[in-house]
C-alpha atoms as a PDB file:
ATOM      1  CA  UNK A   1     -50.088  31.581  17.790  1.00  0.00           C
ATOM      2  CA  UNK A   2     -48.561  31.669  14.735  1.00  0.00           C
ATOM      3  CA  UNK A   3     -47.166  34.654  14.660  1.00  0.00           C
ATOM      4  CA  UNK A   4     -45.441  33.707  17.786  1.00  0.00           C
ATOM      5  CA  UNK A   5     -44.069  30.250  16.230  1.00  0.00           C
ATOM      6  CA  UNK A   6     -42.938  32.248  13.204  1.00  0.00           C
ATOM      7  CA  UNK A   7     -41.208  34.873  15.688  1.00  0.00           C
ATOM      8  CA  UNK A   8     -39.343  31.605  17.743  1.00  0.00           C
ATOM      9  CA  UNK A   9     -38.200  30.074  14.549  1.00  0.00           C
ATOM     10  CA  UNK A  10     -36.470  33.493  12.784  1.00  0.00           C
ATOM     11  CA  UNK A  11     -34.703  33.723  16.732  1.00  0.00           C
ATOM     12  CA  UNK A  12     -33.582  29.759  16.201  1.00  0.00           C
ATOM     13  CA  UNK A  13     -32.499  30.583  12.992  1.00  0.00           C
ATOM     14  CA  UNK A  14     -30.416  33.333  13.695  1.00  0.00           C
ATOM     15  CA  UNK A  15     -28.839  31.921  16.647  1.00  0.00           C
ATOM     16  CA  UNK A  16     -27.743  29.224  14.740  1.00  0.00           C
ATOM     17  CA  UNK A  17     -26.700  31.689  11.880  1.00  0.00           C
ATOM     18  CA  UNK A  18     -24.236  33.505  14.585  1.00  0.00           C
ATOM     19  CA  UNK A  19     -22.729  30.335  16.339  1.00  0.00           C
ATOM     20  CA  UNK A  20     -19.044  30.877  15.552  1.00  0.00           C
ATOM     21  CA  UNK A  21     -18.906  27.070  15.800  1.00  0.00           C
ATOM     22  CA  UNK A  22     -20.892  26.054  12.891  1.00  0.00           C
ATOM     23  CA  UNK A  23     -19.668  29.229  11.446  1.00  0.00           C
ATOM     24  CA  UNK A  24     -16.125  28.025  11.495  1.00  0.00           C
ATOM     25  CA  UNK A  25     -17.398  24.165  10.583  1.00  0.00           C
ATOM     26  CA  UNK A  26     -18.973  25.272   7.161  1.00  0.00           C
ATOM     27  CA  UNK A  27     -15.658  27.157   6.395  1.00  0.00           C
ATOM     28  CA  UNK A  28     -13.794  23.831   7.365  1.00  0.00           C
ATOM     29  CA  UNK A  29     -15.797  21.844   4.877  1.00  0.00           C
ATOM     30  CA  UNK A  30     -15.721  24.748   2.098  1.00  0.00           C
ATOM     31  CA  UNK A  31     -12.291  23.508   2.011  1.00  0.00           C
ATOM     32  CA  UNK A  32     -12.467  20.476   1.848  1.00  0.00           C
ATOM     33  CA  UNK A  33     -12.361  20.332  -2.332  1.00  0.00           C
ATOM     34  CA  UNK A  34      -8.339  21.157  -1.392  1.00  0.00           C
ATOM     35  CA  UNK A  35      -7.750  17.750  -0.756  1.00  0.00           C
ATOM     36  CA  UNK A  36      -8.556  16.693  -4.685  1.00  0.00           C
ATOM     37  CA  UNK A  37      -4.367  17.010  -5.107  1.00  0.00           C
ATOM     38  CA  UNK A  38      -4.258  13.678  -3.271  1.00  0.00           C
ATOM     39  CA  UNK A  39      -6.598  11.844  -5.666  1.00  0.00           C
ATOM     40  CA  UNK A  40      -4.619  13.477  -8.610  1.00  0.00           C
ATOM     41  CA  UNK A  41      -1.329  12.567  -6.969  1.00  0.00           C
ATOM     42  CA  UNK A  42      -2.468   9.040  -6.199  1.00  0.00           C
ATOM     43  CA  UNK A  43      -3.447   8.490  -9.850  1.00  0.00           C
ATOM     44  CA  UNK A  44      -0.297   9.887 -11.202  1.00  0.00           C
ATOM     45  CA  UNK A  45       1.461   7.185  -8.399  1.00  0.00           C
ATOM     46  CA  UNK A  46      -0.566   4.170 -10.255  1.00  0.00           C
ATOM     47  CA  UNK A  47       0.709   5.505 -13.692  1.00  0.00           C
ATOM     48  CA  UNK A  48       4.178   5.482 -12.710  1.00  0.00           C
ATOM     49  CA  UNK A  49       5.427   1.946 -14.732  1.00  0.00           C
ATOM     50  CA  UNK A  50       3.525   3.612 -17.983  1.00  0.00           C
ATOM     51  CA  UNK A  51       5.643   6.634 -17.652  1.00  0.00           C
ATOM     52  CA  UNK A  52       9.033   4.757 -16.805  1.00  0.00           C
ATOM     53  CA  UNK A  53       8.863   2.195 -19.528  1.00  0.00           C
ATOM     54  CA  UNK A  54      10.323   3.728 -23.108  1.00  0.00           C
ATOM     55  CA  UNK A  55      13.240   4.898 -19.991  1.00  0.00           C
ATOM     56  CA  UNK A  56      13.653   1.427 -18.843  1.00  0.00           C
ATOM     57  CA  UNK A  57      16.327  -1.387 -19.603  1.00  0.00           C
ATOM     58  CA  UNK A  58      14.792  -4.839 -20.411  1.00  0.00           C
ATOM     59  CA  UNK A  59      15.885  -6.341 -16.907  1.00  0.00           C
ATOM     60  CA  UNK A  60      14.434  -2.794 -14.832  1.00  0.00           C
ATOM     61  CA  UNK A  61      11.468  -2.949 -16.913  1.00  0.00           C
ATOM     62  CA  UNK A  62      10.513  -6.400 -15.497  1.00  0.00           C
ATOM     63  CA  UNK A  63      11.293  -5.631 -11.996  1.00  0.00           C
ATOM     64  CA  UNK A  64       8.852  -2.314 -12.240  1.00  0.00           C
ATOM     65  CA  UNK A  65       6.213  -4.277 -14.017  1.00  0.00           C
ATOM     66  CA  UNK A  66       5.578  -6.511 -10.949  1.00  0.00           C
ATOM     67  CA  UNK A  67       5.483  -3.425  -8.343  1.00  0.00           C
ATOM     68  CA  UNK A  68       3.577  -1.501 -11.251  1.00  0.00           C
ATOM     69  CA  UNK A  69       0.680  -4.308 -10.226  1.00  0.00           C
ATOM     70  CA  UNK A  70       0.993  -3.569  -6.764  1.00  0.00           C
ATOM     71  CA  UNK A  71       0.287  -0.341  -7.400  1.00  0.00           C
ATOM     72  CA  UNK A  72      -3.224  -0.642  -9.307  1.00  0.00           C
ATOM     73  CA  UNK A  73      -4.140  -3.342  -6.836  1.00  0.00           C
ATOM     74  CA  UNK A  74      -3.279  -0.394  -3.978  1.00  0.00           C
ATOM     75  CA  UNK A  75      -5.069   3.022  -5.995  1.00  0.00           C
ATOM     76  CA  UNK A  76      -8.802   1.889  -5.087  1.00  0.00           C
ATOM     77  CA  UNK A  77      -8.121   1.776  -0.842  1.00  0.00           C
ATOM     78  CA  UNK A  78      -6.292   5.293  -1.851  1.00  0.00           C
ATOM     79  CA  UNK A  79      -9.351   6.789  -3.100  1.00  0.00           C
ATOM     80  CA  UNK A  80     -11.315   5.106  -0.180  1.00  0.00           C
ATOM     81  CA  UNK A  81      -9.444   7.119   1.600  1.00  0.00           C
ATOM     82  CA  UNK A  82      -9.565   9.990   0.151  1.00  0.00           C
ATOM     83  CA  UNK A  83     -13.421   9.486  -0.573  1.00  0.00           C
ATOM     84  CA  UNK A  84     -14.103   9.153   3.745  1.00  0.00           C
ATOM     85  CA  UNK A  85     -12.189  12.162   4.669  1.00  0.00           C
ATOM     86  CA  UNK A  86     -14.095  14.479   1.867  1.00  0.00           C
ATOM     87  CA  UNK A  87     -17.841  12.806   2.584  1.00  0.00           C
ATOM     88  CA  UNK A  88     -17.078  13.299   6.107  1.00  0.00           C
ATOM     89  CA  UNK A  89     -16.067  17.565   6.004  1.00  0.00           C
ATOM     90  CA  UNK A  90     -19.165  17.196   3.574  1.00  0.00           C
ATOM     91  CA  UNK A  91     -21.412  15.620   5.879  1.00  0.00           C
ATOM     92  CA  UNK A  92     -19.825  18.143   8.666  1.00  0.00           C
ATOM     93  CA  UNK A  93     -21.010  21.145   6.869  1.00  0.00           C
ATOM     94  CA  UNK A  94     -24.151  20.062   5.730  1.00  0.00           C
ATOM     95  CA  UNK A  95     -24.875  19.279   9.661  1.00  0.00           C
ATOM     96  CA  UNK A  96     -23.566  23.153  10.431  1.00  0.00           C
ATOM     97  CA  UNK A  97     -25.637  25.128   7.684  1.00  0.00           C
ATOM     98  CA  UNK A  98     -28.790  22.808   9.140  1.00  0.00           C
ATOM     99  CA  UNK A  99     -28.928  21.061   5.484  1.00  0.00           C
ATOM    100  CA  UNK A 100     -29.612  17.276   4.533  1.00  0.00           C
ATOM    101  CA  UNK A 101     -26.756  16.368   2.653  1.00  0.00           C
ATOM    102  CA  UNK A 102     -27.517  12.456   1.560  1.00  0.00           C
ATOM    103  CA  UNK A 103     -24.349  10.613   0.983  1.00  0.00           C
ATOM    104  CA  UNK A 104     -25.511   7.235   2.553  1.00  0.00           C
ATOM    105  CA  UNK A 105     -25.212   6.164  -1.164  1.00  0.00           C
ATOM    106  CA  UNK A 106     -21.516   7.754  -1.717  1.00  0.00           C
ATOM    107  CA  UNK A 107     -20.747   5.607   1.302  1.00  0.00           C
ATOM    108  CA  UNK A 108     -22.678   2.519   0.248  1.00  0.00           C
ATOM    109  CA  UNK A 109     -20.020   2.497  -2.223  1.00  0.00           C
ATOM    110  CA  UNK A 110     -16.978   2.641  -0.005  1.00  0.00           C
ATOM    111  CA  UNK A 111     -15.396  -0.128   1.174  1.00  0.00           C
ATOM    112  CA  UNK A 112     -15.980  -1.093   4.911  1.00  0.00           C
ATOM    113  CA  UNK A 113     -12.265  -1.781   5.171  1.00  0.00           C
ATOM    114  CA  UNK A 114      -9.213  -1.076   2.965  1.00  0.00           C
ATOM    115  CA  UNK A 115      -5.649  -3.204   3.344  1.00  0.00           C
ATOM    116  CA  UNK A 116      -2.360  -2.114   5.111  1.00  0.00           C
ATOM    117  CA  UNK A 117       0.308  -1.835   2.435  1.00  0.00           C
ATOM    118  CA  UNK A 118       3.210  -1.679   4.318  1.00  0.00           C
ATOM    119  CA  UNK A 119       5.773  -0.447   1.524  1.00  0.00           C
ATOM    120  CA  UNK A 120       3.972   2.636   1.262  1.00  0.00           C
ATOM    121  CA  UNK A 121       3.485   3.605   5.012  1.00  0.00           C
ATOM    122  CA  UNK A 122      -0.044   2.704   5.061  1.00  0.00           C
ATOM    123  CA  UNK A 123      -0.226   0.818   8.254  1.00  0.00           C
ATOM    124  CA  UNK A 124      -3.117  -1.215  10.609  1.00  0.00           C
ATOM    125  CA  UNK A 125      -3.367   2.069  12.358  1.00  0.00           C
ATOM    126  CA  UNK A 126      -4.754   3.698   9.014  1.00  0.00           C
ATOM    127  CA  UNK A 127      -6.559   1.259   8.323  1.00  0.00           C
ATOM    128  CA  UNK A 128      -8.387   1.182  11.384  1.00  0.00           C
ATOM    129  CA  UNK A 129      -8.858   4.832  11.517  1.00  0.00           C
ATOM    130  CA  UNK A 130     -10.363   4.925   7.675  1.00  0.00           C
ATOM    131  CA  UNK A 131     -12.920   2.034   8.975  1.00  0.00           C
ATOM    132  CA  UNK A 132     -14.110   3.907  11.709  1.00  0.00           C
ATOM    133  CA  UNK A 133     -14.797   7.359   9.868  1.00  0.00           C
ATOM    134  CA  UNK A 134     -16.951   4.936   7.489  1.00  0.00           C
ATOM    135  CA  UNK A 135     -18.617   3.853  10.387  1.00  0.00           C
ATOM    136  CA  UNK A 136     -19.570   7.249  11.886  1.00  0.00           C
ATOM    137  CA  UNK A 137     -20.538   8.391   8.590  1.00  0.00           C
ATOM    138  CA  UNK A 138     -23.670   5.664   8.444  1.00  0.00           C
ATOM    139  CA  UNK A 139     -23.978   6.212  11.743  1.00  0.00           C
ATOM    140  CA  UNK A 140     -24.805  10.079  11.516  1.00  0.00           C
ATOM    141  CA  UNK A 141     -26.600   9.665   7.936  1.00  0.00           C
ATOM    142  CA  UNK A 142     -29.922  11.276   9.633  1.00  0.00           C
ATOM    143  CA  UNK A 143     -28.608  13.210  12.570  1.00  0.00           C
ATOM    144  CA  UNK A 144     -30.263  16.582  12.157  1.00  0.00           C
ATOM    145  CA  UNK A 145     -29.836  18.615  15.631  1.00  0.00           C
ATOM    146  CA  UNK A 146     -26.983  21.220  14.481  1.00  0.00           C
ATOM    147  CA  UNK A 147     -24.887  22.094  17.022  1.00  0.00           C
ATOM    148  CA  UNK A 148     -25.175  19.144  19.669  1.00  0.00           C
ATOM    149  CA  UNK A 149     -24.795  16.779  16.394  1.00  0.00           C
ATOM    150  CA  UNK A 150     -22.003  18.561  15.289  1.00  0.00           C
ATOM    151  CA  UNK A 151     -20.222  18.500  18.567  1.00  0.00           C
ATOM    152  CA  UNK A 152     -21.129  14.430  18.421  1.00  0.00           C
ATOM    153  CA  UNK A 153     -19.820  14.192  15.014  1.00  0.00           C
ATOM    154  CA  UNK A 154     -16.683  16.990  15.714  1.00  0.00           C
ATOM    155  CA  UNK A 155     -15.820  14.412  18.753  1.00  0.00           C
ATOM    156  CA  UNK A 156     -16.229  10.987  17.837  1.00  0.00           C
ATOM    157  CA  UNK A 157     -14.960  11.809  14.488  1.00  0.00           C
ATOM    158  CA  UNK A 158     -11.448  13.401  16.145  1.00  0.00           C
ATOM    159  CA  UNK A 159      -9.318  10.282  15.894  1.00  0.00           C
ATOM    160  CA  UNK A 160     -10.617   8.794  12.643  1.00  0.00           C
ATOM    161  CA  UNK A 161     -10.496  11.740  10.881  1.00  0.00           C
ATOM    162  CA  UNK A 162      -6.886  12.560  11.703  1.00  0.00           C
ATOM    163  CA  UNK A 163      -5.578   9.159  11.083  1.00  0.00           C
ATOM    164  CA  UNK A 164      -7.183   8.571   7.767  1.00  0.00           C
ATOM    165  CA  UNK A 165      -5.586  12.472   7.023  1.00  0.00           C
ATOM    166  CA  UNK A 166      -2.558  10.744   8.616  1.00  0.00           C
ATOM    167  CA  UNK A 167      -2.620   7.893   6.092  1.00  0.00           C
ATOM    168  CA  UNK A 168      -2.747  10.549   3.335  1.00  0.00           C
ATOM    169  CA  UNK A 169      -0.266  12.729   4.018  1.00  0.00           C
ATOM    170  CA  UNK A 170       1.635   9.657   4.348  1.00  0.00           C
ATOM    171  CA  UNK A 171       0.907   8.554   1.089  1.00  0.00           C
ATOM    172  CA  UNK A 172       1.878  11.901  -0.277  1.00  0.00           C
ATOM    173  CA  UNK A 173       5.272  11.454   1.346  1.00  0.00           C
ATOM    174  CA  UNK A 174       5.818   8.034  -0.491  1.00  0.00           C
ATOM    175  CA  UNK A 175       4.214   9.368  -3.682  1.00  0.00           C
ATOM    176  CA  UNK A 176       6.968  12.078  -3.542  1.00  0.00           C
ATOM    177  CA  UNK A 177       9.445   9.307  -2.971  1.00  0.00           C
ATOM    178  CA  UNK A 178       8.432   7.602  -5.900  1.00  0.00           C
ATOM    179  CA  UNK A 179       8.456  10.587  -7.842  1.00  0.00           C
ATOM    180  CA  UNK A 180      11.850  11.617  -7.137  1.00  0.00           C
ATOM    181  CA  UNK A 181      13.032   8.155  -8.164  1.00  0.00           C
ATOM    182  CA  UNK A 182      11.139   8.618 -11.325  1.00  0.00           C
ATOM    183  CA  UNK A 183      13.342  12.007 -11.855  1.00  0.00           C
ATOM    184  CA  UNK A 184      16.198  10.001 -11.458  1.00  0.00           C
ATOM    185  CA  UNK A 185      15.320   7.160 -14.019  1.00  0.00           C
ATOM    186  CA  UNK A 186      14.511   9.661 -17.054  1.00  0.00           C
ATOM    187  CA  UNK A 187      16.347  11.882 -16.775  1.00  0.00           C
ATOM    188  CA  UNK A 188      19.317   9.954 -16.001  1.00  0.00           C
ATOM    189  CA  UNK A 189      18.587   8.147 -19.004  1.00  0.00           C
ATOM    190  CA  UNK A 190      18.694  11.313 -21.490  1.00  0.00           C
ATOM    191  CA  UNK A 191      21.407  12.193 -19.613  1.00  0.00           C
ATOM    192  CA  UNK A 192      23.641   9.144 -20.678  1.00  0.00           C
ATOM    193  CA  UNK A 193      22.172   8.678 -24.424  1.00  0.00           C
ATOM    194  CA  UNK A 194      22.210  12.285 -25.249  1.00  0.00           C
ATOM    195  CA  UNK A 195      25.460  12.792 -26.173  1.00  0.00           C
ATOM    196  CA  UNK A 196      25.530   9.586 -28.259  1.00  0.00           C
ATOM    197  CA  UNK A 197      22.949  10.943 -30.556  1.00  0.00           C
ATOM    198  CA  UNK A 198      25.481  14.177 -30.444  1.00  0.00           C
ATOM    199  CA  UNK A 199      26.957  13.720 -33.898  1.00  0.00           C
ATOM    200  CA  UNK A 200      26.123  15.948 -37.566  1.00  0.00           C
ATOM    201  CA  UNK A 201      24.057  12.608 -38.884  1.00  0.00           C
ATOM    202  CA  UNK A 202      21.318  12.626 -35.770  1.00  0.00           C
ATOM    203  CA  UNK A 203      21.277  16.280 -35.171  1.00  0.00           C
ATOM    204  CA  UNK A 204      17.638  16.455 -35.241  1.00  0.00           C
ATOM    205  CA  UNK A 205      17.496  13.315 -33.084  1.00  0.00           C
ATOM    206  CA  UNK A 206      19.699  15.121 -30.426  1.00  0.00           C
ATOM    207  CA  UNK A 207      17.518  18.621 -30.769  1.00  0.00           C
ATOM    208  CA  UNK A 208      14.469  16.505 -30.052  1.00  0.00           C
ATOM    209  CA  UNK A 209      15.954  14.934 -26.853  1.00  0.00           C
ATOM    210  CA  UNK A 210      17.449  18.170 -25.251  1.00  0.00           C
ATOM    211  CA  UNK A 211      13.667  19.604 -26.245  1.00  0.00           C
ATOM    212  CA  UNK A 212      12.637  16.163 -24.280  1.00  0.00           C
ATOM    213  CA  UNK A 213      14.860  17.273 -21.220  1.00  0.00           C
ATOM    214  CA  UNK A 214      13.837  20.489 -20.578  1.00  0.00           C
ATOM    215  CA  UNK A 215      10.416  19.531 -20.294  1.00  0.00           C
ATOM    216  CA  UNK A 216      10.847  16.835 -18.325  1.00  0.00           C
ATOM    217  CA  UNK A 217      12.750  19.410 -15.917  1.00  0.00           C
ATOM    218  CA  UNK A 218       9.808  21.498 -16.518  1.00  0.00           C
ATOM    219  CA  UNK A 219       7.159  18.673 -15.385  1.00  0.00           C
ATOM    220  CA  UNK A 220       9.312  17.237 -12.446  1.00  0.00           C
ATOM    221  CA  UNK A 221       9.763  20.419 -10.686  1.00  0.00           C
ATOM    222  CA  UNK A 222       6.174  21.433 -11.376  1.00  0.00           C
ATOM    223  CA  UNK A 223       4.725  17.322 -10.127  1.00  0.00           C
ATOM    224  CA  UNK A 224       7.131  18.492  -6.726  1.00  0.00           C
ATOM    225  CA  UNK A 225       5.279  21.534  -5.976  1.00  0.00           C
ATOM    226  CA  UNK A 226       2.347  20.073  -6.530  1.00  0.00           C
ATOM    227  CA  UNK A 227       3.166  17.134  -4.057  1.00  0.00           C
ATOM    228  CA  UNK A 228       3.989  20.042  -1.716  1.00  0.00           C
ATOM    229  CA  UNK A 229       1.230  21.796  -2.281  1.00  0.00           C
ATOM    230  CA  UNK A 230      -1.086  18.592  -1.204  1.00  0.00           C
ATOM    231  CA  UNK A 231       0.893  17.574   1.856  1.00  0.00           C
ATOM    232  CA  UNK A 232       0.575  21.467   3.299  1.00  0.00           C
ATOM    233  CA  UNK A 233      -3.289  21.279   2.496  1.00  0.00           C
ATOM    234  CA  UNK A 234      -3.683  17.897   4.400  1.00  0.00           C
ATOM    235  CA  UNK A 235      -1.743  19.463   7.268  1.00  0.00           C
ATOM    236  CA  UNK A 236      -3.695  22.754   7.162  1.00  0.00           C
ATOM    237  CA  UNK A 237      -6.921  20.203   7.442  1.00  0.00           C
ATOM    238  CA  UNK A 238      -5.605  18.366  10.143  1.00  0.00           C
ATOM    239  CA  UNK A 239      -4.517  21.458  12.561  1.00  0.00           C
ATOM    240  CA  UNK A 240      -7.891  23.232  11.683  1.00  0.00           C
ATOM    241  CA  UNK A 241     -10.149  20.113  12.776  1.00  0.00           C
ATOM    242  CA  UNK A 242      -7.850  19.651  15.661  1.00  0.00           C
ATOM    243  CA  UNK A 243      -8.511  23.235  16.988  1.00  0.00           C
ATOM    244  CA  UNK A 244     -12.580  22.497  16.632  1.00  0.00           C
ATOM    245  CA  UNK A 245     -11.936  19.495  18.465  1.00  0.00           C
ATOM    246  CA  UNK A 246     -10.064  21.436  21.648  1.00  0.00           C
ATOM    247  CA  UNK A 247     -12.824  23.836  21.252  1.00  0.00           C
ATOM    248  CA  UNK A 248     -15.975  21.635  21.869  1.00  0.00           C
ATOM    249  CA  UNK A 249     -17.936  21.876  24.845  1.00  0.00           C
ATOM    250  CA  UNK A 250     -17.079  19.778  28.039  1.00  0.00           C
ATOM    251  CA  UNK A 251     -18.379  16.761  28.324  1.00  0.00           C
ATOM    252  CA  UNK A 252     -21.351  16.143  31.175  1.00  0.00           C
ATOM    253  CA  UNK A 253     -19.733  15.428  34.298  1.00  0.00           C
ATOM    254  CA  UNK A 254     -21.587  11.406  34.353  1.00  0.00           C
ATOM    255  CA  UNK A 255     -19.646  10.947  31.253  1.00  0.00           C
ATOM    256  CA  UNK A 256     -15.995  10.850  31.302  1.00  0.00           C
ATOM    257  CA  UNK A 257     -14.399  13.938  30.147  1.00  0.00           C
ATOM    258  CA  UNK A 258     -12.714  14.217  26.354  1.00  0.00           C
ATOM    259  CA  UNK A 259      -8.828  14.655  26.718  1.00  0.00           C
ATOM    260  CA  UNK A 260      -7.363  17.554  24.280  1.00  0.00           C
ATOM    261  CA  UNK A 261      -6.076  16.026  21.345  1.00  0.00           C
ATOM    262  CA  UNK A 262      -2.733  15.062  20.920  1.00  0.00           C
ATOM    263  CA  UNK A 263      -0.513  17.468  18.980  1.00  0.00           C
ATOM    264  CA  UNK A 264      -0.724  16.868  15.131  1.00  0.00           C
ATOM    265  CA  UNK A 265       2.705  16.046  13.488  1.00  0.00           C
ATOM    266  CA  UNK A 266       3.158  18.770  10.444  1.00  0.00           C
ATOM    267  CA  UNK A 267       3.652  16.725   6.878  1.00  0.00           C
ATOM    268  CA  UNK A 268       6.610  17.838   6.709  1.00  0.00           C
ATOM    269  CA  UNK A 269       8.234  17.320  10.128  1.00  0.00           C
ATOM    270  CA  UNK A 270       8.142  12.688   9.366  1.00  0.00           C
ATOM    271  CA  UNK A 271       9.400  12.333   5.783  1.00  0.00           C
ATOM    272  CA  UNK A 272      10.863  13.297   2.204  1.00  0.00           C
ATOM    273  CA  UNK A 273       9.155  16.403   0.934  1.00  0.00           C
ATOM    274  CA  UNK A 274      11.966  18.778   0.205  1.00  0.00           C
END
């Protein structure tokens, strides 16, 4: 008898090992780790005012202070954000590969709901979307069936998933905004003072400020690739869940049947990335 057990689980096993579904889940959440640009991005976004300041005029440096607030109060929902959509391609490839991955206490420490901030193109519709994925992530904290929990999590995590990946690539659009306007301030700045600090008696004063210039070139174009970079990963994310989703299963015929998803905009198709 228990030869025959043994025999039944190494055939369960194996069909689970050649289901091209989990298969292609567990490479889905092997990438997840891609969307750490957006948490480095969003920090660099909160840092802005400290960054702007020795560049700023007294009257510019007051205005930026009071948005520079706005922007700390803003960076934890970010990384609430970012923290649901990487638990949840966690979760989804833990379910795939049959493990127990335990993040009940990584979403303890989420917050149920993060704020709209309008300025930034985080909307009620993100919001919504982010509270729902931290919903379905308590709610599937013990499901352990593989492929019909996957399928469950795959389909009633379609629309939360994409709009919190929405809400980022958002972000990364504004982020690359503010970054651009950045570029403008300090380097505008050298720009005009330079050649006032152009004369025999500040030589060394000018040397270090051209040296100061071409960094900051350096850094700027670098930060914009990088903000590319992020906004292509997000995409790639969103296109490759979408397909799993179009790929599930149809629904039982009692229950109505799951509509194909709509098409997901590319990052770059809504906003400012260059």
């Amino acid at each position: 008898m228990k030869r025959y057990l043994c025999i039944l689980l190494c055939l369960l096993l194996a069909a689970c090992a050649s289901n091209p579904r989990l298969q292609e889940v567990r490479v889905l959440a092997d990438d997840a780790p891609k969307l750490a640009g957006f948490n480095d991005l969003s920090q660099r976004f909160r840092d802005t005012y400290q960054r702007e300041q020795p560049y700023l005029s007294a009257a510019a440096a007051q205005r930026e202070e009071a948005i520079d607030r706005k922007r700390h109060d803003a960076y934890p929902d970010f990384l609430d954000l970012y923290s649901a959509a990487t638990t949840y391609l966690r979760a989804l490839g833990a379910l795939a590969a049959g493990d127990t991955f335990n993040y009940g206490d990584q979403v303890k420490h989420m917050s149920e709901s993060i704020k709209a901030w309008p300025d930034t193109g985080l909307t009620d519709r993100h919001v919504n979307a982010y509270s729902s994925l931290v919903r379905l992530l308590l709610r599937f904290a013990t499901a352990r069936e593989q492929d019909k929990a996957v399928q469950a999590m795959l389909r009633e995590g379609y629309e939360p998933l994409q709009g919190t990946l929405d809400a980022m690539a958002t972000l990364v659009r504004y982020f690359n905004k503010n970054h651009d306007n950045e570029q403008r301030i300090v380097l505008g700045m050298l720009e005009v003072e330079i050649p006032y600090a152009d004369t025999p008696r500040d030589r060394l004063l000018a040397a270090l400020a051209r040296s100061l210039q071409q960094e900051k070139l350096r850094e700027y174009r670098l930060l914009g690739l990088r903000h590319t970079l992020a906004a292509q990963n997000i995409d790639a994310l969103r296109e490759r869940h979408a397909a799993l989703y179009r790929g599930l299963d149809p629904q039982p015929a009692a229950g109505a049947a799951s509509s194909a998803p709509p098409a997901t905009p590319s990052a770059f198709t809504q906003g400012a990335l260059p």
